[in-house]
PDB file of N, CA and C in Angstrom:
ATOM      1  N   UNK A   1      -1.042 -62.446  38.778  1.00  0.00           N
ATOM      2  CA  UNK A   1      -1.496 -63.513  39.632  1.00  0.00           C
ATOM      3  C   UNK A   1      -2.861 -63.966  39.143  1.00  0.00           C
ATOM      4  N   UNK A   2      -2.950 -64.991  38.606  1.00  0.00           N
ATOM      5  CA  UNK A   2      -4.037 -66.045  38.127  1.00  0.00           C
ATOM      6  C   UNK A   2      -5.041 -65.743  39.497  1.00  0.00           C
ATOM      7  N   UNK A   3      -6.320 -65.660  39.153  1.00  0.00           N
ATOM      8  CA  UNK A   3      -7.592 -65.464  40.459  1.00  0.00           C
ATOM      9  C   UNK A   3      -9.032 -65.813  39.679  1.00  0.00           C
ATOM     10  N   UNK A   4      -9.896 -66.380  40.368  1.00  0.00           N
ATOM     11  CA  UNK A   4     -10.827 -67.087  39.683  1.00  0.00           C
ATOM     12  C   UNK A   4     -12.423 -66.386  40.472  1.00  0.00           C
ATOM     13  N   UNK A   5     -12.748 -66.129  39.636  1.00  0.00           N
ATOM     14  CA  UNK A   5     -14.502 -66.256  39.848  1.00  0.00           C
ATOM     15  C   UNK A   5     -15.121 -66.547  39.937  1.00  0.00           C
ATOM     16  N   UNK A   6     -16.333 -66.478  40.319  1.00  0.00           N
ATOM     17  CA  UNK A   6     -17.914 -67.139  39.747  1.00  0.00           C
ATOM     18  C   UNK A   6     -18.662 -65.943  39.665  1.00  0.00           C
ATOM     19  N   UNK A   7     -19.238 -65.776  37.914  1.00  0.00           N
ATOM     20  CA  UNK A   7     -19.982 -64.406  38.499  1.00  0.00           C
ATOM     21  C   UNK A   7     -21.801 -65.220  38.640  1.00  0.00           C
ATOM     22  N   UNK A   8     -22.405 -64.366  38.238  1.00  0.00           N
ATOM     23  CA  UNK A   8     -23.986 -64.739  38.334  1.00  0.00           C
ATOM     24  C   UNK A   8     -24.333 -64.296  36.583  1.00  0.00           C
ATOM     25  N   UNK A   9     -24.589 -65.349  36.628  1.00  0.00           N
ATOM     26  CA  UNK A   9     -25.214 -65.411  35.031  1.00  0.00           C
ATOM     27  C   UNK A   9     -25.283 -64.809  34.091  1.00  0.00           C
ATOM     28  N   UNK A  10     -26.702 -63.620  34.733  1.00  0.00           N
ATOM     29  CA  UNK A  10     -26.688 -62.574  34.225  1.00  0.00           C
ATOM     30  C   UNK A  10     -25.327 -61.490  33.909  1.00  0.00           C
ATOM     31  N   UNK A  11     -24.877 -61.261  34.663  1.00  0.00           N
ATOM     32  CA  UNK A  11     -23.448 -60.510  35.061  1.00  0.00           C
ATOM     33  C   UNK A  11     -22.598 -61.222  33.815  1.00  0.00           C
ATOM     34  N   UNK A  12     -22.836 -62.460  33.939  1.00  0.00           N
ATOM     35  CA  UNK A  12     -21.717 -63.008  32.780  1.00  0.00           C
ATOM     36  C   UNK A  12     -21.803 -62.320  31.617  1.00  0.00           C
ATOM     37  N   UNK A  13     -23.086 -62.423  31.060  1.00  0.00           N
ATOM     38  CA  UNK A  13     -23.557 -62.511  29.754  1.00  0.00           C
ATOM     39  C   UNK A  13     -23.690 -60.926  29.379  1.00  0.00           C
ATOM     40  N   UNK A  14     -23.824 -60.061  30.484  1.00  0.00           N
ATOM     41  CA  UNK A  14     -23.876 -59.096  30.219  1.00  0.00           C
ATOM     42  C   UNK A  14     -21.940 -58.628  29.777  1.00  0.00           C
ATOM     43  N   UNK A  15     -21.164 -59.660  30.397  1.00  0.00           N
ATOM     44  CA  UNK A  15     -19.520 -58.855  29.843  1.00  0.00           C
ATOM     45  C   UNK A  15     -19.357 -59.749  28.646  1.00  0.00           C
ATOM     46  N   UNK A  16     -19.707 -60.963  28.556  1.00  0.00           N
ATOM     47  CA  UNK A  16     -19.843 -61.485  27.383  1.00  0.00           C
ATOM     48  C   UNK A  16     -20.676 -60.331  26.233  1.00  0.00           C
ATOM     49  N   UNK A  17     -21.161 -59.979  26.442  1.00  0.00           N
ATOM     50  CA  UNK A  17     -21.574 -59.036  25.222  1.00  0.00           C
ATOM     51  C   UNK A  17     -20.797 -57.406  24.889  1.00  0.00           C
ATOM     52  N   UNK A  18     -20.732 -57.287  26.149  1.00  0.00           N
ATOM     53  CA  UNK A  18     -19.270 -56.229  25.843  1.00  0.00           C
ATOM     54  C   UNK A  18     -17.923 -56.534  25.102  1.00  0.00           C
ATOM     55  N   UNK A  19     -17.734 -57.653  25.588  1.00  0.00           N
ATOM     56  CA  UNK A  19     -16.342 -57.989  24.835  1.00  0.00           C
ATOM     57  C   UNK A  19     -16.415 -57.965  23.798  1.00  0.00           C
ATOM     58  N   UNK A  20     -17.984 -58.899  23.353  1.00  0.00           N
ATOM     59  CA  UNK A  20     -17.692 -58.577  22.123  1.00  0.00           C
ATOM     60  C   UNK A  20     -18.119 -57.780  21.119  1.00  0.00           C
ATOM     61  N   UNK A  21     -19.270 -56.910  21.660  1.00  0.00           N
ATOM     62  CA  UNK A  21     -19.229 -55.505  20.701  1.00  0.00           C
ATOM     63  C   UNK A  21     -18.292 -55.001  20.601  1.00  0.00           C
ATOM     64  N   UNK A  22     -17.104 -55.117  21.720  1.00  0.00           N
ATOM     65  CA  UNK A  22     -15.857 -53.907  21.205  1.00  0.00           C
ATOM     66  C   UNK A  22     -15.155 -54.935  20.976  1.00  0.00           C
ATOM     67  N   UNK A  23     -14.660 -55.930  20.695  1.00  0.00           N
ATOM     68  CA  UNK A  23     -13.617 -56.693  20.429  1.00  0.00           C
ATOM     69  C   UNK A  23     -12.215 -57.033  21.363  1.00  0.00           C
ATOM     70  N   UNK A  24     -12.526 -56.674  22.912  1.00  0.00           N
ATOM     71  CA  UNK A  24     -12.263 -56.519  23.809  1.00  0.00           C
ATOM     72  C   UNK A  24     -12.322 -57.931  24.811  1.00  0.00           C
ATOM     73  N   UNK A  25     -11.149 -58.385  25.231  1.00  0.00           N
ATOM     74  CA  UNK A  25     -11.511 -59.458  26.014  1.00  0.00           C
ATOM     75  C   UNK A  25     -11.856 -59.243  27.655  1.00  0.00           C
ATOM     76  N   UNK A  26     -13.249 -60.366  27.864  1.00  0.00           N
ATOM     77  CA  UNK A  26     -13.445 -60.254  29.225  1.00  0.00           C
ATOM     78  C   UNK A  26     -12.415 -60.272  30.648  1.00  0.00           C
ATOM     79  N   UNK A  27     -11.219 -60.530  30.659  1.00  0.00           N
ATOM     80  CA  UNK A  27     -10.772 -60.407  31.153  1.00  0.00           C
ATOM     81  C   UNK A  27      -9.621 -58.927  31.134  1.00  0.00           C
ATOM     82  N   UNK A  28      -9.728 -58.223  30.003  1.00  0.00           N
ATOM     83  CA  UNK A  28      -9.966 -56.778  30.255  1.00  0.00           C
ATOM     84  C   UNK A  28     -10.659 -56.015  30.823  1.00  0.00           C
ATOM     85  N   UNK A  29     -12.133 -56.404  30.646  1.00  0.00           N
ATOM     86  CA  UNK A  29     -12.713 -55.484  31.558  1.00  0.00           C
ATOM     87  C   UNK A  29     -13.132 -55.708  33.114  1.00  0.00           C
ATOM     88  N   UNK A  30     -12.409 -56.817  33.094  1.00  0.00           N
ATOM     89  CA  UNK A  30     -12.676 -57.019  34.974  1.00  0.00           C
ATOM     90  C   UNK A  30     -11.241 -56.654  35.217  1.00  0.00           C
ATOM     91  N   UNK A  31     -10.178 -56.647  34.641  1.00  0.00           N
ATOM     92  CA  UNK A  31      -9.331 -55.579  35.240  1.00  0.00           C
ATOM     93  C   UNK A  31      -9.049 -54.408  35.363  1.00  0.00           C
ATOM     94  N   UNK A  32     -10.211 -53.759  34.374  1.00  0.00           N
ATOM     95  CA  UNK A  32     -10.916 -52.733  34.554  1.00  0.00           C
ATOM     96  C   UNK A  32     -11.579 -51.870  35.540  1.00  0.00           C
ATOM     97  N   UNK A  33     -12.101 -53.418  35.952  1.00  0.00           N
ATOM     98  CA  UNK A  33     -13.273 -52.839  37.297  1.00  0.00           C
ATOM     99  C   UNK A  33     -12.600 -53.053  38.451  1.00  0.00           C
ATOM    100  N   UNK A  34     -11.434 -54.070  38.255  1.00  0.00           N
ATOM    101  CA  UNK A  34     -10.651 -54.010  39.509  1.00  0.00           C
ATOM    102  C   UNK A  34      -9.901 -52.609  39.993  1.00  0.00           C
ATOM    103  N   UNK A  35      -9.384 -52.390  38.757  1.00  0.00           N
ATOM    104  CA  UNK A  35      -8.089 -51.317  38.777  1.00  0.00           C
ATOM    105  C   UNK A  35      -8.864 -49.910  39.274  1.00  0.00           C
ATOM    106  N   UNK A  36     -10.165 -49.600  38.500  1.00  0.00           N
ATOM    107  CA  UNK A  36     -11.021 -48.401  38.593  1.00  0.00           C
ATOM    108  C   UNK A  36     -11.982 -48.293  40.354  1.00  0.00           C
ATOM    109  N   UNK A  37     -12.377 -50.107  40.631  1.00  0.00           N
ATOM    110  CA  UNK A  37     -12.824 -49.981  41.314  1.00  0.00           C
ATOM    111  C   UNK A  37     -12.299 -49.902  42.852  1.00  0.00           C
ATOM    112  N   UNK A  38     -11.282 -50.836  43.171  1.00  0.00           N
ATOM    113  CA  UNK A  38     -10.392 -51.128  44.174  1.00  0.00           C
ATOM    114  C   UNK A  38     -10.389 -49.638  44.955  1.00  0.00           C
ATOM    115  N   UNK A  39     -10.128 -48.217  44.295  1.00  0.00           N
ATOM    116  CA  UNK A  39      -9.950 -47.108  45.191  1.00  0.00           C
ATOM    117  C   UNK A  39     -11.573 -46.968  46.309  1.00  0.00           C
ATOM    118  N   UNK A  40     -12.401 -47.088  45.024  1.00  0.00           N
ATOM    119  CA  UNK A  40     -14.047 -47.211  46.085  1.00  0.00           C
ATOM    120  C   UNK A  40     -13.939 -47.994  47.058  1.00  0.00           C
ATOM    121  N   UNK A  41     -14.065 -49.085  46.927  1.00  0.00           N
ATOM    122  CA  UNK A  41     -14.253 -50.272  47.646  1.00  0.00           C
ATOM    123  C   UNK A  41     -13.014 -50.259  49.232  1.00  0.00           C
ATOM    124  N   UNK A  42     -11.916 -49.399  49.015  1.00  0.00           N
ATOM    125  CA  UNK A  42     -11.415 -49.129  49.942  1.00  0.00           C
ATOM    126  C   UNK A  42     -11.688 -47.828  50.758  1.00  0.00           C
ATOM    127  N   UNK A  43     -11.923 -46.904  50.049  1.00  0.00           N
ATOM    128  CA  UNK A  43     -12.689 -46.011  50.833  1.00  0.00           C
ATOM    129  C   UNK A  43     -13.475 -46.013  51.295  1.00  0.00           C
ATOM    130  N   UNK A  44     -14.250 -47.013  51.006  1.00  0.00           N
ATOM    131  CA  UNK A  44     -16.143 -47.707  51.506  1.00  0.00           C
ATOM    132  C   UNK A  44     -15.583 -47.955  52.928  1.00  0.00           C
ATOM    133  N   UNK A  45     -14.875 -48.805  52.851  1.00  0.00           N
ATOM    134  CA  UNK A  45     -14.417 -50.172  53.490  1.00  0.00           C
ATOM    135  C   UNK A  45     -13.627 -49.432  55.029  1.00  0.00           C
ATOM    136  N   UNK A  46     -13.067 -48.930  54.068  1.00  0.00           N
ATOM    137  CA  UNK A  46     -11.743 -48.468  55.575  1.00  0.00           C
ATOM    138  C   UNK A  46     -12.323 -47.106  56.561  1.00  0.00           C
ATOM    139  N   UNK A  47     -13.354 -46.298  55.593  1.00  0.00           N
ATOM    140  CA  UNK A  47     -14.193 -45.124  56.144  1.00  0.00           C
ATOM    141  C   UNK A  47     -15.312 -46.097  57.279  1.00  0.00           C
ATOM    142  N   UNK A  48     -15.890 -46.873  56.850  1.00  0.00           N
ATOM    143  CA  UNK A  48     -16.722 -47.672  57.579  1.00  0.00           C
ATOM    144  C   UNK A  48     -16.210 -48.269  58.537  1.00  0.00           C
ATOM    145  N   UNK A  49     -14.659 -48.665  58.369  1.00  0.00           N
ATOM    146  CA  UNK A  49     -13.735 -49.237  59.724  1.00  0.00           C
ATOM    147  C   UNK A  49     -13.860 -48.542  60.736  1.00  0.00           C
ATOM    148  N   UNK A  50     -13.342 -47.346  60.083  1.00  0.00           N
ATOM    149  CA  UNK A  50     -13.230 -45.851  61.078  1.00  0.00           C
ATOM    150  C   UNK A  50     -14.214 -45.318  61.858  1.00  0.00           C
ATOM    151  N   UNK A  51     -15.033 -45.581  61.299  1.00  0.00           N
ATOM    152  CA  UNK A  51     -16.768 -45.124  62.091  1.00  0.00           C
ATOM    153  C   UNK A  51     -17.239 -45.880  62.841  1.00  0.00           C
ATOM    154  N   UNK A  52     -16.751 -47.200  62.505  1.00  0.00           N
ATOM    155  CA  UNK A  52     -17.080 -48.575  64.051  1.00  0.00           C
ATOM    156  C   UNK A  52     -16.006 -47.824  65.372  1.00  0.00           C
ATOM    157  N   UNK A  53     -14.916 -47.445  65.076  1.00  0.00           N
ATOM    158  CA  UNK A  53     -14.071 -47.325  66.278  1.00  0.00           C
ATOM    159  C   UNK A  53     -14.345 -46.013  66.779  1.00  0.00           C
ATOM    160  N   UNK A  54     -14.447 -44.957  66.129  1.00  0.00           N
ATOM    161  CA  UNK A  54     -15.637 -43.856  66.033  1.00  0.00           C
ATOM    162  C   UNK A  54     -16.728 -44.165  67.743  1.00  0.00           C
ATOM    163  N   UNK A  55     -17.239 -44.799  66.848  1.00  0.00           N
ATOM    164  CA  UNK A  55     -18.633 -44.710  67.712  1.00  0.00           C
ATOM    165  C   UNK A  55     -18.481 -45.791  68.949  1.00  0.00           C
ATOM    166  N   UNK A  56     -17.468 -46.763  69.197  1.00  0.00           N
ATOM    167  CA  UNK A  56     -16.948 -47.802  69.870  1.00  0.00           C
ATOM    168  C   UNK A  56     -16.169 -46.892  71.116  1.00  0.00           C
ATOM    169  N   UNK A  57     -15.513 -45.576  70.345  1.00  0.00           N
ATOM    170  CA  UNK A  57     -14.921 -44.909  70.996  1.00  0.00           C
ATOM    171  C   UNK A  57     -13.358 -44.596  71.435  1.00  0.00           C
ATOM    172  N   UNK A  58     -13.184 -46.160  70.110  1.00  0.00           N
ATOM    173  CA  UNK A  58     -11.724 -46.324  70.327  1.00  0.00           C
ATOM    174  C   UNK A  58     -10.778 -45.556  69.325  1.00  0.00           C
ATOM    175  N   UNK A  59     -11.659 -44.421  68.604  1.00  0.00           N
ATOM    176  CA  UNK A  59     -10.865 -43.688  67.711  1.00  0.00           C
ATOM    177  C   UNK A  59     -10.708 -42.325  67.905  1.00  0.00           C
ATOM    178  N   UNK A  60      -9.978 -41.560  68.084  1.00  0.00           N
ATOM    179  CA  UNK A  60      -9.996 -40.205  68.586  1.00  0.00           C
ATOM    180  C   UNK A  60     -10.482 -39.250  67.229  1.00  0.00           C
ATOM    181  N   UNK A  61     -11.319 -38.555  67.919  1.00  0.00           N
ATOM    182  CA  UNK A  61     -11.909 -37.581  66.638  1.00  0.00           C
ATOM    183  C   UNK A  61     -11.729 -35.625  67.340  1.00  0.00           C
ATOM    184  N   UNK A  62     -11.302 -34.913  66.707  1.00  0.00           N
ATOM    185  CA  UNK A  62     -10.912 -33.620  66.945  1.00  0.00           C
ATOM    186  C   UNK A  62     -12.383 -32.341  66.449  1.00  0.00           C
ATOM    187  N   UNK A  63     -12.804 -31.626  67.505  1.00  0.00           N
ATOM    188  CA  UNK A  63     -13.611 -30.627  66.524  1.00  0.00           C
ATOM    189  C   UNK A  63     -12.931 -29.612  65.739  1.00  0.00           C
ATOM    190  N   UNK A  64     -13.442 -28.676  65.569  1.00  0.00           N
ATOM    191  CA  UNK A  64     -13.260 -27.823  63.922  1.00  0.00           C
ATOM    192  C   UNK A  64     -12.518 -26.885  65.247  1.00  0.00           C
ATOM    193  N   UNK A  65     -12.405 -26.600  66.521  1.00  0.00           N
ATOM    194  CA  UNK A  65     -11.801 -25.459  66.873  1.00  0.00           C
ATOM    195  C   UNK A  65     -10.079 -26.421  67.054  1.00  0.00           C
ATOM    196  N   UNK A  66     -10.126 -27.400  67.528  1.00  0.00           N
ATOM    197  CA  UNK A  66      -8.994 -28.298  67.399  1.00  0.00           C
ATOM    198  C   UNK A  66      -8.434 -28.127  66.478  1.00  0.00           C
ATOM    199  N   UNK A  67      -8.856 -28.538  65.541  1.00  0.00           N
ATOM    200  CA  UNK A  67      -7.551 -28.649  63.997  1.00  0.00           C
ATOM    201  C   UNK A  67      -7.652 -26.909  63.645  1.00  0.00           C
ATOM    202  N   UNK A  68      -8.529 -26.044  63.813  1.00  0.00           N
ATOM    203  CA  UNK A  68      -7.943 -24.387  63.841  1.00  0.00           C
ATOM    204  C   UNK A  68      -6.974 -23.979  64.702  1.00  0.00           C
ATOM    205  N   UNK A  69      -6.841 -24.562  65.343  1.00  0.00           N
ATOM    206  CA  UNK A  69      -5.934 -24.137  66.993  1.00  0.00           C
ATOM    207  C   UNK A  69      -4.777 -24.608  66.123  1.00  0.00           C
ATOM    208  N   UNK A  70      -4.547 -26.012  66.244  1.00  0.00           N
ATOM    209  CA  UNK A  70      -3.430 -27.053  65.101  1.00  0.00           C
ATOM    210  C   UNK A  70      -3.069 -26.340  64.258  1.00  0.00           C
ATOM    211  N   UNK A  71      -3.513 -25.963  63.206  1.00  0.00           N
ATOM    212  CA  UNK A  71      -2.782 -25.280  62.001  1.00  0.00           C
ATOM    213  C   UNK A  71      -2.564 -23.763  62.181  1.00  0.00           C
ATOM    214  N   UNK A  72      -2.762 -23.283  63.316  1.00  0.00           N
ATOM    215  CA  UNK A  72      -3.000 -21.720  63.221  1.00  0.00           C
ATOM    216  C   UNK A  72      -3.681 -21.250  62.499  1.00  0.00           C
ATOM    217  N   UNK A  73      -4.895 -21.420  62.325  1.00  0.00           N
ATOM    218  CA  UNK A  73      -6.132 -21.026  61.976  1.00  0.00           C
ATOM    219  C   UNK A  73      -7.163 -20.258  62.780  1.00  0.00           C
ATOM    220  N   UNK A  74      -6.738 -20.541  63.543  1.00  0.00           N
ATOM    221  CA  UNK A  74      -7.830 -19.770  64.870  1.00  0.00           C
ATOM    222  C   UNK A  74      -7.842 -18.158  65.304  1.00  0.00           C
ATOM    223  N   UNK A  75      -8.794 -17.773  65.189  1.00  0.00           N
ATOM    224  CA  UNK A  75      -8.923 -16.274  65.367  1.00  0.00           C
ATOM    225  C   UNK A  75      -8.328 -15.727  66.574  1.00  0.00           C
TER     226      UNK A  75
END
């Protein structure tokens, strides 16, 4: 799927020069950063979801004797 950018200048010129020390096209290495980055950016993202409803109150959270009790862990 064709998707378009705008980076910032600097940013450009800085993958413009990667590409071409390695002979590598720029649009390799932003699928690079997609493919590598996408797992962060969702863990950022969806952990930070979780902590609004968290603290909102609308998310249920268990202590450490809870999930011991749960797994049969508990002394």
């Amino acid at each position: 799927m064709p998707t378009s950018i705008r980076l910032d200048p600097a940013i450009e010129q800085r993958l413009d020069h990667l590409a071409t020390a390695t002979g590598r096209t720029k649009a390799y290495y932003l699928r690079e950063l997609v493919a590598k980055g996408l797992d962060d950016l969702e863990d950022y993202y969806l952990a930070d979801a979780t902590m609004a409803r968290v603290r909102a109150g609308a998310e249920r959270v268990f202590t450490l004797d809870e999930v011991e009790q749960d797994l049969g862990l508990a002394d």
